[in-house]
PDB file of N, CA and C in Angstrom:
ATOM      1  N   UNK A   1     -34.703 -28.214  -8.191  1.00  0.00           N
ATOM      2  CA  UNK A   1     -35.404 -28.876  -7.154  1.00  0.00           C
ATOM      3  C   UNK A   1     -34.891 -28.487  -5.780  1.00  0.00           C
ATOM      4  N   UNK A   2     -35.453 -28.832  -4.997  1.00  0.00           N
ATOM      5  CA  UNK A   2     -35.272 -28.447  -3.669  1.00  0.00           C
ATOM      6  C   UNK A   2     -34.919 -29.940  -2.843  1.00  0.00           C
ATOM      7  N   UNK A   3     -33.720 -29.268  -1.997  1.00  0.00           N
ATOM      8  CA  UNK A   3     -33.250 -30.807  -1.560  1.00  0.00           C
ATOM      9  C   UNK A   3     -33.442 -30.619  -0.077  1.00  0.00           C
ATOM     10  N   UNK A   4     -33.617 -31.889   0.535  1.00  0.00           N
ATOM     11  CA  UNK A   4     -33.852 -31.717   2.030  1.00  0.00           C
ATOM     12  C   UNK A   4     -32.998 -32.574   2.569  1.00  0.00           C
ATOM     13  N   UNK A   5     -32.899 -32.558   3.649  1.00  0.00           N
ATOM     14  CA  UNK A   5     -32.185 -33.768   4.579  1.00  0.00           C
ATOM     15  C   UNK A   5     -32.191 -32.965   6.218  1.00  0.00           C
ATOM     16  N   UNK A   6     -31.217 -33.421   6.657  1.00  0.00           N
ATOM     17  CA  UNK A   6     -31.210 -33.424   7.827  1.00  0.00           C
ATOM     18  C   UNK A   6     -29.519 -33.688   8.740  1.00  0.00           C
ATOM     19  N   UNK A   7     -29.022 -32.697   9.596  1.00  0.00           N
ATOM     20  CA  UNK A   7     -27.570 -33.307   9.965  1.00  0.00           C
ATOM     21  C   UNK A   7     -27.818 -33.086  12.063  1.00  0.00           C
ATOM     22  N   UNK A   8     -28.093 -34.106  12.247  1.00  0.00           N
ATOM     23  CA  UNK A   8     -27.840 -34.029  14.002  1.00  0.00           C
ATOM     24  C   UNK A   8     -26.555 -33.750  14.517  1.00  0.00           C
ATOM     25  N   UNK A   9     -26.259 -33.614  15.625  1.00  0.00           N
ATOM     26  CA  UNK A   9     -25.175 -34.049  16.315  1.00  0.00           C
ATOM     27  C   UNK A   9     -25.664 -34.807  17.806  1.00  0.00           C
ATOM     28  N   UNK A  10     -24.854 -35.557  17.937  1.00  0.00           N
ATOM     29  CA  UNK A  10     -25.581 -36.807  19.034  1.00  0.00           C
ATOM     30  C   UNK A  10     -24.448 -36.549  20.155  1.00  0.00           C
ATOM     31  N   UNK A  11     -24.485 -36.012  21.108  1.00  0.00           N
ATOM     32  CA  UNK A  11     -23.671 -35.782  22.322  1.00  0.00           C
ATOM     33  C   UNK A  11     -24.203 -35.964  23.674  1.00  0.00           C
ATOM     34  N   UNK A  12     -22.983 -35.742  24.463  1.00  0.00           N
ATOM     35  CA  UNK A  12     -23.348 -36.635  25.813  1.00  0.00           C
ATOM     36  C   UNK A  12     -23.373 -35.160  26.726  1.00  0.00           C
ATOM     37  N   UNK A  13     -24.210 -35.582  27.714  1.00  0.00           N
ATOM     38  CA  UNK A  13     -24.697 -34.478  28.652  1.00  0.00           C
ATOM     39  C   UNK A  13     -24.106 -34.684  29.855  1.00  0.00           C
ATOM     40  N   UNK A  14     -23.735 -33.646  30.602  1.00  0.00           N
ATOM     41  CA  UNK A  14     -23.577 -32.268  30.293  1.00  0.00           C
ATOM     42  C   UNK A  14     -22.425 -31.823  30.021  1.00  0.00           C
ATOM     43  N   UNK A  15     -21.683 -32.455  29.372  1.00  0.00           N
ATOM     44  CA  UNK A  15     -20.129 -32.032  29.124  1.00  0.00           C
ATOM     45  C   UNK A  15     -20.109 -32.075  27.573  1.00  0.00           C
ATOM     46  N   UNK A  16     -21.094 -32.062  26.483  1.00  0.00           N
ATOM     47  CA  UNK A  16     -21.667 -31.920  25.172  1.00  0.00           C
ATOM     48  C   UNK A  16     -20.518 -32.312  24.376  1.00  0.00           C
ATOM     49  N   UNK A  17     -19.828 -33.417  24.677  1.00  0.00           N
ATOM     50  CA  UNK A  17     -18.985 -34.351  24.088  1.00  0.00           C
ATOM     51  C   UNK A  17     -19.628 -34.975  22.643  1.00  0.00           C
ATOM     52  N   UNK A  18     -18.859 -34.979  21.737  1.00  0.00           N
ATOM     53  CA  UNK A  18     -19.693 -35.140  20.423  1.00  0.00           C
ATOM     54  C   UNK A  18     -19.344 -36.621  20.201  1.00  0.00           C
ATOM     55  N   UNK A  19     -20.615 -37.437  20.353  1.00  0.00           N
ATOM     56  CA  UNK A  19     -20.443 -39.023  19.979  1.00  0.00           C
ATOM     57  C   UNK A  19     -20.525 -39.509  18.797  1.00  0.00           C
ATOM     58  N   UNK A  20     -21.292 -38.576  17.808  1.00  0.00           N
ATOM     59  CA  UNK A  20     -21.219 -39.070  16.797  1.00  0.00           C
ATOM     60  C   UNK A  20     -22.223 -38.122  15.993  1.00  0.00           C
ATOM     61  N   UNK A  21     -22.514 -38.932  14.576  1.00  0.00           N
ATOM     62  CA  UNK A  21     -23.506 -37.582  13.881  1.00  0.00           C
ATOM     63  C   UNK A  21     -24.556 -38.229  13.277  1.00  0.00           C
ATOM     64  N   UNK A  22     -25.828 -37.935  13.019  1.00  0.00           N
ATOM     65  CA  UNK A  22     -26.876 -38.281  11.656  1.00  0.00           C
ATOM     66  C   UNK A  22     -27.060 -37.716  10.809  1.00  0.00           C
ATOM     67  N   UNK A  23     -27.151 -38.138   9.659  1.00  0.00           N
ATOM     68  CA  UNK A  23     -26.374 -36.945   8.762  1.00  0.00           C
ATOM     69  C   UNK A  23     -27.811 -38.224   7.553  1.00  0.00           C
ATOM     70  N   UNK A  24     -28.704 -37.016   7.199  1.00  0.00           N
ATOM     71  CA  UNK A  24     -29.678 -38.048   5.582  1.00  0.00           C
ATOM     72  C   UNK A  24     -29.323 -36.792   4.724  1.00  0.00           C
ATOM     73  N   UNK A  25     -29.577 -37.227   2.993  1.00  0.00           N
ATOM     74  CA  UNK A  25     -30.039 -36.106   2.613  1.00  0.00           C
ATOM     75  C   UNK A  25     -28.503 -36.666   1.154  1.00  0.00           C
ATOM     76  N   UNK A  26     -28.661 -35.615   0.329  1.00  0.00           N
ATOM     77  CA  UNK A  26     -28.208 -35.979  -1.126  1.00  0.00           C
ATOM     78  C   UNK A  26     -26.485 -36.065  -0.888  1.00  0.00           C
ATOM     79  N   UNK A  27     -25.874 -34.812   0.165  1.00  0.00           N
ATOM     80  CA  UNK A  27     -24.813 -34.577   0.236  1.00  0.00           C
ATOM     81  C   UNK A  27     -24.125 -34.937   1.657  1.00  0.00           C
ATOM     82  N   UNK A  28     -24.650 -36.464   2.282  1.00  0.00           N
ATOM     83  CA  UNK A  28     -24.491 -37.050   2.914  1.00  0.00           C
ATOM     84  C   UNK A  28     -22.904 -37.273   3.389  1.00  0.00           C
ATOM     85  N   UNK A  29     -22.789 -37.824   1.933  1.00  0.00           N
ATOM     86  CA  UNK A  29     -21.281 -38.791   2.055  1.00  0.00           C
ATOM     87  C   UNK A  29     -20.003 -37.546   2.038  1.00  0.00           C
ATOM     88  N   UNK A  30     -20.579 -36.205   1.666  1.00  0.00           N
ATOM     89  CA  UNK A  30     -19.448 -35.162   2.058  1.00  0.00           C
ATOM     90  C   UNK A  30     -19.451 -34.511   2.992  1.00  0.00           C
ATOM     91  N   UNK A  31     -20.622 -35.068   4.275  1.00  0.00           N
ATOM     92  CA  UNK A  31     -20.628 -34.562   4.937  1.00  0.00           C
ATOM     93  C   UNK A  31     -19.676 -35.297   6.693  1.00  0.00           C
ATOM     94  N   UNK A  32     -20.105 -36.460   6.103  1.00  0.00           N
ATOM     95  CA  UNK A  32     -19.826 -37.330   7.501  1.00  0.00           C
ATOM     96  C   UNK A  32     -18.552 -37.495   7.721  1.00  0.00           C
ATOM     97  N   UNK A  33     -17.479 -37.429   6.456  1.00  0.00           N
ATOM     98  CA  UNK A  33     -16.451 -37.445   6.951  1.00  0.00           C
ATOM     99  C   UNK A  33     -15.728 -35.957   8.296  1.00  0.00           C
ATOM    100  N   UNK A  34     -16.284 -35.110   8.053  1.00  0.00           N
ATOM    101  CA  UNK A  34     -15.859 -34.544   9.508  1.00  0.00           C
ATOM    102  C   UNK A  34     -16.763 -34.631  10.508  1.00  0.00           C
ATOM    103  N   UNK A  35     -17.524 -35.095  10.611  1.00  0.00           N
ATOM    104  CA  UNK A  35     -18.570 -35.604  12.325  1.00  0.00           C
ATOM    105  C   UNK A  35     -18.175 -36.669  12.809  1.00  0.00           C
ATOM    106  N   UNK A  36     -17.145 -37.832  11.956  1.00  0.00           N
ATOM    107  CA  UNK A  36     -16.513 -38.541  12.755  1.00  0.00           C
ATOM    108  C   UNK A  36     -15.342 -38.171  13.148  1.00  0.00           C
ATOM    109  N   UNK A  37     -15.020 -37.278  12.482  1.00  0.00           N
ATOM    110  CA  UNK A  37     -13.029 -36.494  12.825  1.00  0.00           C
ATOM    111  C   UNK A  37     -13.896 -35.770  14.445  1.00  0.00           C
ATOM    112  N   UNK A  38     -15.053 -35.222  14.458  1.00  0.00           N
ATOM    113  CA  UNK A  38     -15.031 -34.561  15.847  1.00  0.00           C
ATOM    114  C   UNK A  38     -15.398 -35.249  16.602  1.00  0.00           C
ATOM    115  N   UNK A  39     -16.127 -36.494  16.595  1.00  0.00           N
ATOM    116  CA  UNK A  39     -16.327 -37.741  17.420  1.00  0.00           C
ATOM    117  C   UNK A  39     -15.069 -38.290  17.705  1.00  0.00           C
ATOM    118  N   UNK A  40     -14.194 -38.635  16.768  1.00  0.00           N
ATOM    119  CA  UNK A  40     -12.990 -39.196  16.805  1.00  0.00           C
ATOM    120  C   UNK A  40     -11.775 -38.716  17.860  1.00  0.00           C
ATOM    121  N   UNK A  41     -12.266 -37.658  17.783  1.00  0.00           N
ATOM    122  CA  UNK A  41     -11.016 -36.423  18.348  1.00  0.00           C
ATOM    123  C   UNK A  41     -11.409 -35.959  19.688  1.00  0.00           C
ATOM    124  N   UNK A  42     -12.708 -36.328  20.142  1.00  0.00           N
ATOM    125  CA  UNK A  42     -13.602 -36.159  21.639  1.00  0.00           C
ATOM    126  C   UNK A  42     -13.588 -34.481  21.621  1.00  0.00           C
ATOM    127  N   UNK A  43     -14.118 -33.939  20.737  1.00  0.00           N
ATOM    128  CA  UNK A  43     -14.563 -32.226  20.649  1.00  0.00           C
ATOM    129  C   UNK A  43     -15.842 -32.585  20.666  1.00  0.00           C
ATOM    130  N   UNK A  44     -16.155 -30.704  21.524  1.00  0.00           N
ATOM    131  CA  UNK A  44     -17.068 -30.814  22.204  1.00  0.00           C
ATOM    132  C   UNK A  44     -18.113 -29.574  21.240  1.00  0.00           C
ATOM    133  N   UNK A  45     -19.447 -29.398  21.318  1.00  0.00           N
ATOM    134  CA  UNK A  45     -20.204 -29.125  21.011  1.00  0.00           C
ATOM    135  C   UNK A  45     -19.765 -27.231  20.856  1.00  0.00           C
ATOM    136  N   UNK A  46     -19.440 -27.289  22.205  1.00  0.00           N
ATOM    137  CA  UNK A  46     -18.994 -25.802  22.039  1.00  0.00           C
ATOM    138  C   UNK A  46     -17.161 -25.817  21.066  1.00  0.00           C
ATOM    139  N   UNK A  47     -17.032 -26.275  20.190  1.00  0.00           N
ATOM    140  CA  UNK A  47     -15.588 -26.173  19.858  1.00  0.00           C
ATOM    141  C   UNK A  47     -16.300 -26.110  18.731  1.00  0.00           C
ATOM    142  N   UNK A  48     -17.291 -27.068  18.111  1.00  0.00           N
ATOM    143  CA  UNK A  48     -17.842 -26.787  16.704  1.00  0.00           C
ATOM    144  C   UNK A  48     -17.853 -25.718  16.648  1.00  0.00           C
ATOM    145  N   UNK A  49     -18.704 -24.347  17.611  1.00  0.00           N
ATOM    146  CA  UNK A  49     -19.326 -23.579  17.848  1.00  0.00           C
ATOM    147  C   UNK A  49     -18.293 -22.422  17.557  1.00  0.00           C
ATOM    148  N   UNK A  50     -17.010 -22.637  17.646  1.00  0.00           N
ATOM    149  CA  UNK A  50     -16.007 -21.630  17.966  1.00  0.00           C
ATOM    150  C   UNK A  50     -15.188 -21.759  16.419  1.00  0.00           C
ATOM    151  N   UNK A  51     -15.842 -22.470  16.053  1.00  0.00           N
ATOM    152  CA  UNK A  51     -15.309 -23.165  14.526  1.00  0.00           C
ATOM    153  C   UNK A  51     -15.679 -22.333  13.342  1.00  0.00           C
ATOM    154  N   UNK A  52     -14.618 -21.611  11.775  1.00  0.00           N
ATOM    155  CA  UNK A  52     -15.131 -20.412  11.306  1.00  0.00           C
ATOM    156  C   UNK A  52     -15.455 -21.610   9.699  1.00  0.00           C
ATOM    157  N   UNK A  53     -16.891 -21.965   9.748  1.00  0.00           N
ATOM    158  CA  UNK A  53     -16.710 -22.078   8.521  1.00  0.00           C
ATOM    159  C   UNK A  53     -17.306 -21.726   6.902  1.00  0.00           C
ATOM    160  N   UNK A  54     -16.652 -22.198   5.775  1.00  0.00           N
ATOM    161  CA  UNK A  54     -16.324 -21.047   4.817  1.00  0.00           C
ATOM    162  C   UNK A  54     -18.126 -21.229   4.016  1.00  0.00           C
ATOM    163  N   UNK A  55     -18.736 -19.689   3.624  1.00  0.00           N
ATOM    164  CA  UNK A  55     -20.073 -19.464   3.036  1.00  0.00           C
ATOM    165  C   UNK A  55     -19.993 -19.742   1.844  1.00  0.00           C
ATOM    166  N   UNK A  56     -20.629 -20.415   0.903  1.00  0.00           N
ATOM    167  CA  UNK A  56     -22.019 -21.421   1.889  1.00  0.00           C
ATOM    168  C   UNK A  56     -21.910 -22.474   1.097  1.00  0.00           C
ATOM    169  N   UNK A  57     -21.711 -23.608   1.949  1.00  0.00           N
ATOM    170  CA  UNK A  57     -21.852 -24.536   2.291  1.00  0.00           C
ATOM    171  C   UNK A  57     -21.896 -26.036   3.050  1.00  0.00           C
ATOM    172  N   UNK A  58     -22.252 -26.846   2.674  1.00  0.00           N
ATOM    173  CA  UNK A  58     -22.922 -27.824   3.751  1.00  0.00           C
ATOM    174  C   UNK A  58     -22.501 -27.762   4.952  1.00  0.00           C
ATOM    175  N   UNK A  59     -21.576 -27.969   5.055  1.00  0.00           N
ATOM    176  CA  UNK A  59     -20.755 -27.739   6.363  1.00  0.00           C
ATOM    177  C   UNK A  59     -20.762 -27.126   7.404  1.00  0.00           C
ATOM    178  N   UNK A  60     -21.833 -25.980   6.698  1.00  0.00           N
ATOM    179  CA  UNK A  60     -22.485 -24.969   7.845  1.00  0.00           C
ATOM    180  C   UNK A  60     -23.512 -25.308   8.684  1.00  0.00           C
ATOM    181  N   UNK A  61     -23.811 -26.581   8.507  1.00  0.00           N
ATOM    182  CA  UNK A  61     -25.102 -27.026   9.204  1.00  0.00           C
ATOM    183  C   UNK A  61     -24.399 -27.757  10.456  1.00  0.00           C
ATOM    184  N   UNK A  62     -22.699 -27.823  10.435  1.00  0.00           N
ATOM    185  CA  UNK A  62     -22.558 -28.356  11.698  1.00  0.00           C
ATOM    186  C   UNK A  62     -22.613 -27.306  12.917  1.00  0.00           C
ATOM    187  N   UNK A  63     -22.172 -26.089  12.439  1.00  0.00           N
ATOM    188  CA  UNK A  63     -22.589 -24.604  13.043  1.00  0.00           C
ATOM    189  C   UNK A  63     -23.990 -24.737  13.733  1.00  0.00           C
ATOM    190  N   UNK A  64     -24.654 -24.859  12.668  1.00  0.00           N
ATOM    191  CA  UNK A  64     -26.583 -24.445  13.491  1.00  0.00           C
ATOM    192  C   UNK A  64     -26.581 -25.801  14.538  1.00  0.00           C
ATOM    193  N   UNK A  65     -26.455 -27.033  13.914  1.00  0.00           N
ATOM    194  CA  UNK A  65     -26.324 -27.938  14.682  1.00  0.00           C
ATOM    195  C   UNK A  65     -25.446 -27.930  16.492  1.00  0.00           C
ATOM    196  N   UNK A  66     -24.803 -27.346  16.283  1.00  0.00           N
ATOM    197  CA  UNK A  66     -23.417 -27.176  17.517  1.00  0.00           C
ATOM    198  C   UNK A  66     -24.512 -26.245  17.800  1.00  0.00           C
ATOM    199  N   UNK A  67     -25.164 -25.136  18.014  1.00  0.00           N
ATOM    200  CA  UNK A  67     -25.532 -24.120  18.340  1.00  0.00           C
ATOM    201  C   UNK A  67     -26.999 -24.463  19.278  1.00  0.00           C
ATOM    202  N   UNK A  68     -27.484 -25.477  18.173  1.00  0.00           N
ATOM    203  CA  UNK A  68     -29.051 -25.820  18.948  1.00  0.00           C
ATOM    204  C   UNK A  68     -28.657 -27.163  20.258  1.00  0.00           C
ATOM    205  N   UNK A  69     -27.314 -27.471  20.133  1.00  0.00           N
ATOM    206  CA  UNK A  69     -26.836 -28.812  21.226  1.00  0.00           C
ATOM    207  C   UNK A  69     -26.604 -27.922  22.387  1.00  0.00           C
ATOM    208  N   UNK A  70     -25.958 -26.711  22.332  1.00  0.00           N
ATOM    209  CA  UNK A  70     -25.577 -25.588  23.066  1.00  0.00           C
ATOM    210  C   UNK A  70     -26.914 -25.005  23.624  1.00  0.00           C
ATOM    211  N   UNK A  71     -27.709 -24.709  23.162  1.00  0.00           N
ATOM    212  CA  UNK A  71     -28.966 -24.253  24.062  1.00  0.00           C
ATOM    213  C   UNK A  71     -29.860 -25.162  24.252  1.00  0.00           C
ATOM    214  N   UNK A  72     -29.659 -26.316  24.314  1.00  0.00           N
ATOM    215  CA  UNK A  72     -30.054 -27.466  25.133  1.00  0.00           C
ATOM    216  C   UNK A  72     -29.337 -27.864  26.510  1.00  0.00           C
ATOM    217  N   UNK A  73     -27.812 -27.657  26.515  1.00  0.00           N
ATOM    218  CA  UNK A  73     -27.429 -28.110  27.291  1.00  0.00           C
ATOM    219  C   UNK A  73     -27.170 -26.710  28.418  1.00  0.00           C
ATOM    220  N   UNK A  74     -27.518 -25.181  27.967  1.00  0.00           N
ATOM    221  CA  UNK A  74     -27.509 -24.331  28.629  1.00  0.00           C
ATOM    222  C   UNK A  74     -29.166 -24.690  29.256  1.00  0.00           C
ATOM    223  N   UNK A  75     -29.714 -25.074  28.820  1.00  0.00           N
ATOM    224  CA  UNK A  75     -31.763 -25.130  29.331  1.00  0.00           C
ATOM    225  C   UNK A  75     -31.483 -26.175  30.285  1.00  0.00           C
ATOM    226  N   UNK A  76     -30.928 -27.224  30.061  1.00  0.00           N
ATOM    227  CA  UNK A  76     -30.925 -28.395  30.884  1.00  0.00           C
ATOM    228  C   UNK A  76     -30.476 -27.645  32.446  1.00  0.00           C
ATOM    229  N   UNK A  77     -29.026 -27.025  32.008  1.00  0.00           N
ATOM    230  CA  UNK A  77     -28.384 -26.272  33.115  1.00  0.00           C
ATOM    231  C   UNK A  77     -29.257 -25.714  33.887  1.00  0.00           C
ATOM    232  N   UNK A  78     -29.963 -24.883  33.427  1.00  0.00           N
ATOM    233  CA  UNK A  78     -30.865 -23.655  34.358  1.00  0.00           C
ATOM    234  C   UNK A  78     -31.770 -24.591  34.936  1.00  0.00           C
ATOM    235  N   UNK A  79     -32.961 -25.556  34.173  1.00  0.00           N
ATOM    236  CA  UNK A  79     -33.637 -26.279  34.659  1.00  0.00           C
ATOM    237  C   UNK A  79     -33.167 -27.060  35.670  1.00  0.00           C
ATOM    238  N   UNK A  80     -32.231 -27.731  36.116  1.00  0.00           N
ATOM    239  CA  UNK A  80     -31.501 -28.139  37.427  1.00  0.00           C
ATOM    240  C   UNK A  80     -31.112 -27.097  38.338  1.00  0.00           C
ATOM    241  N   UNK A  81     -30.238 -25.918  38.122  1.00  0.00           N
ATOM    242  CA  UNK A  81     -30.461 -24.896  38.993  1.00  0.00           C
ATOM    243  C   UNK A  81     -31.300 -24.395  39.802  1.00  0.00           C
ATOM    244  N   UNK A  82     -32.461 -24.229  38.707  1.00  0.00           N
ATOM    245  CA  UNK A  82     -33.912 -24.109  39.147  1.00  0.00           C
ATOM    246  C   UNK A  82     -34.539 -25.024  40.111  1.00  0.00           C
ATOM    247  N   UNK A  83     -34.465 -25.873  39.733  1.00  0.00           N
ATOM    248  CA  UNK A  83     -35.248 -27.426  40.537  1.00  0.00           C
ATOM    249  C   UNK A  83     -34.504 -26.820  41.764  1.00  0.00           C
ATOM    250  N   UNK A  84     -33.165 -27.141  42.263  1.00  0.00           N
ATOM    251  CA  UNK A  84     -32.376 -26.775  43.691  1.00  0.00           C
ATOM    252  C   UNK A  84     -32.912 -26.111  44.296  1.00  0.00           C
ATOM    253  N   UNK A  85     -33.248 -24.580  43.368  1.00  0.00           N
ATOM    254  CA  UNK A  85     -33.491 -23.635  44.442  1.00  0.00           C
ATOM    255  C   UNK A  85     -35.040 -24.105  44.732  1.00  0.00           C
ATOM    256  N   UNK A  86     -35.824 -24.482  43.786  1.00  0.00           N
ATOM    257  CA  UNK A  86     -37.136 -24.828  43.971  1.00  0.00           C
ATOM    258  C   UNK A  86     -38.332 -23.666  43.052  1.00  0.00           C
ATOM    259  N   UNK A  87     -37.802 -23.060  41.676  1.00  0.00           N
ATOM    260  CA  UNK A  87     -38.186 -22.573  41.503  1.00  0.00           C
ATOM    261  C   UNK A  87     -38.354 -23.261  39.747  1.00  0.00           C
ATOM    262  N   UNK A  88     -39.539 -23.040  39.391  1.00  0.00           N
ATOM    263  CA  UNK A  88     -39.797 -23.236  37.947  1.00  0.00           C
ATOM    264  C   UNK A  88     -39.294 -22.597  37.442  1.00  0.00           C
ATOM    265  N   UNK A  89     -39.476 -22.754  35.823  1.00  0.00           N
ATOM    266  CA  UNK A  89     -39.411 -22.409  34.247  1.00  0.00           C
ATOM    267  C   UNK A  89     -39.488 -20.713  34.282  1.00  0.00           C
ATOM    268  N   UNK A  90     -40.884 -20.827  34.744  1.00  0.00           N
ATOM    269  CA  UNK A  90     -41.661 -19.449  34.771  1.00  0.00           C
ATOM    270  C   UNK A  90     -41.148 -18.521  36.079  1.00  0.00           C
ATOM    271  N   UNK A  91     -39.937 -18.873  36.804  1.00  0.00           N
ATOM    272  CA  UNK A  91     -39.843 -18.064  38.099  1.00  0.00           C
ATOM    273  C   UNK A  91     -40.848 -18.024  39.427  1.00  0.00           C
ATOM    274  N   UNK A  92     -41.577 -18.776  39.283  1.00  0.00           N
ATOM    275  CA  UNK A  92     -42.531 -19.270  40.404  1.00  0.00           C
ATOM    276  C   UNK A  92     -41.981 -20.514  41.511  1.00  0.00           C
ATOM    277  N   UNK A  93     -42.380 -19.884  42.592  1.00  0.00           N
ATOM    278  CA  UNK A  93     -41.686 -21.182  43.781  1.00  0.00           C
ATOM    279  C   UNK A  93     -42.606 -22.287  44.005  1.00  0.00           C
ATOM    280  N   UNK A  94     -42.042 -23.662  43.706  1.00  0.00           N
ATOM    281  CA  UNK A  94     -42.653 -24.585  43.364  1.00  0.00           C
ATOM    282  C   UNK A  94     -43.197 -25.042  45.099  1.00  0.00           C
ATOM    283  N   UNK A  95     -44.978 -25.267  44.675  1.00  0.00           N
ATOM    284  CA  UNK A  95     -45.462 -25.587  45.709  1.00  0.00           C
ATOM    285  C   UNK A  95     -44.556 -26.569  46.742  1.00  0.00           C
ATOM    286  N   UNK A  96     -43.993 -27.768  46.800  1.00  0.00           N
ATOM    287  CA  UNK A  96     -43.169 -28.272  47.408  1.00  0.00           C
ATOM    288  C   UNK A  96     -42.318 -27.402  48.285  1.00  0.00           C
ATOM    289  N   UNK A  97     -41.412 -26.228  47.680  1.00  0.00           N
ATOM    290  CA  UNK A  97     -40.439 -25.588  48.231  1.00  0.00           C
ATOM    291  C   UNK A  97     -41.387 -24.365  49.204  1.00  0.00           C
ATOM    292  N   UNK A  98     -42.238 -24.170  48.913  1.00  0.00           N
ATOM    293  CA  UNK A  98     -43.054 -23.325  49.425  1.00  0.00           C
ATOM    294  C   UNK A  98     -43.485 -23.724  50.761  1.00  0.00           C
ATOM    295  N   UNK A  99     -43.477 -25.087  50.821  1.00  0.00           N
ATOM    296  CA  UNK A  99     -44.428 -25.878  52.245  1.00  0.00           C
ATOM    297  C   UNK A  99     -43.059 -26.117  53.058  1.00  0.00           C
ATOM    298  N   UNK A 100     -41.911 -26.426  52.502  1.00  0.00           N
ATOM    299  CA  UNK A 100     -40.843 -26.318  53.329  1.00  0.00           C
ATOM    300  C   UNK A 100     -40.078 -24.714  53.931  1.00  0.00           C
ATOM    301  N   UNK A 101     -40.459 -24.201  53.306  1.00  0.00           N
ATOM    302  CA  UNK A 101     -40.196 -22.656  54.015  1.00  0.00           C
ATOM    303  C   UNK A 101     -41.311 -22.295  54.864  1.00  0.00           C
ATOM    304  N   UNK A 102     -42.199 -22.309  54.818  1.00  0.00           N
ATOM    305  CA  UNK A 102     -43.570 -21.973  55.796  1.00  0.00           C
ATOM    306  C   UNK A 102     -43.161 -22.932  56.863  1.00  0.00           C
ATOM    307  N   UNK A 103     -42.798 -23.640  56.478  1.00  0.00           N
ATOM    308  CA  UNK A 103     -42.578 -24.934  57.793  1.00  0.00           C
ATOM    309  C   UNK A 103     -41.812 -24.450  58.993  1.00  0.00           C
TER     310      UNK A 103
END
């Protein structure tokens, strides 16, 4: 059979401090004991990330997990950068910033 579940990591922005984890799915209860050791220990999203662990199993999903918190909190980054200078997503100067330079 084919098993599913699901493992989050729940962290705080923008310093991707790991608060805690959601963790469903058959192999639950072997999983949570280390998402509270990295909650516990105030490691950060990028430390999972730097973390070697052994193929294959479960455990590797804190990897993909750490990885997709990491290009959230790099998107968030740029998207505020962006806003400052006044420029969108797409590299276009946002009408607003546009009427203050003509000005």
């Amino acid at each position: 059979g084919v098993s599913i579940g699901i493992l989050k990591i729940v962290f705080s922005k923008p310093d991707g401090v790991i608060l805690g984890v959601h963790i469903l799915g058959d192999d639950a209860c072997e999983l949570i004991h280390y998402g509270t050791a990295l909650a516990q220990a105030g490691k950060t999203v990028w430390d999972v990330t730097g973390t070697v662990f052994t193929a294959v199993t479960f455990h590797e999903l804190f990897a993909t997990a750490a990885l997709d918190a990491v290009a959230q909190l790099e998107k968030d980054a740029w998207a505020t950068a962006l806003d400052k200078l006044g420029v969108d997503a797409s590299g276009c100067v946002l009408e607003t910033k546009l009427r203050t330079l003509l000005v």
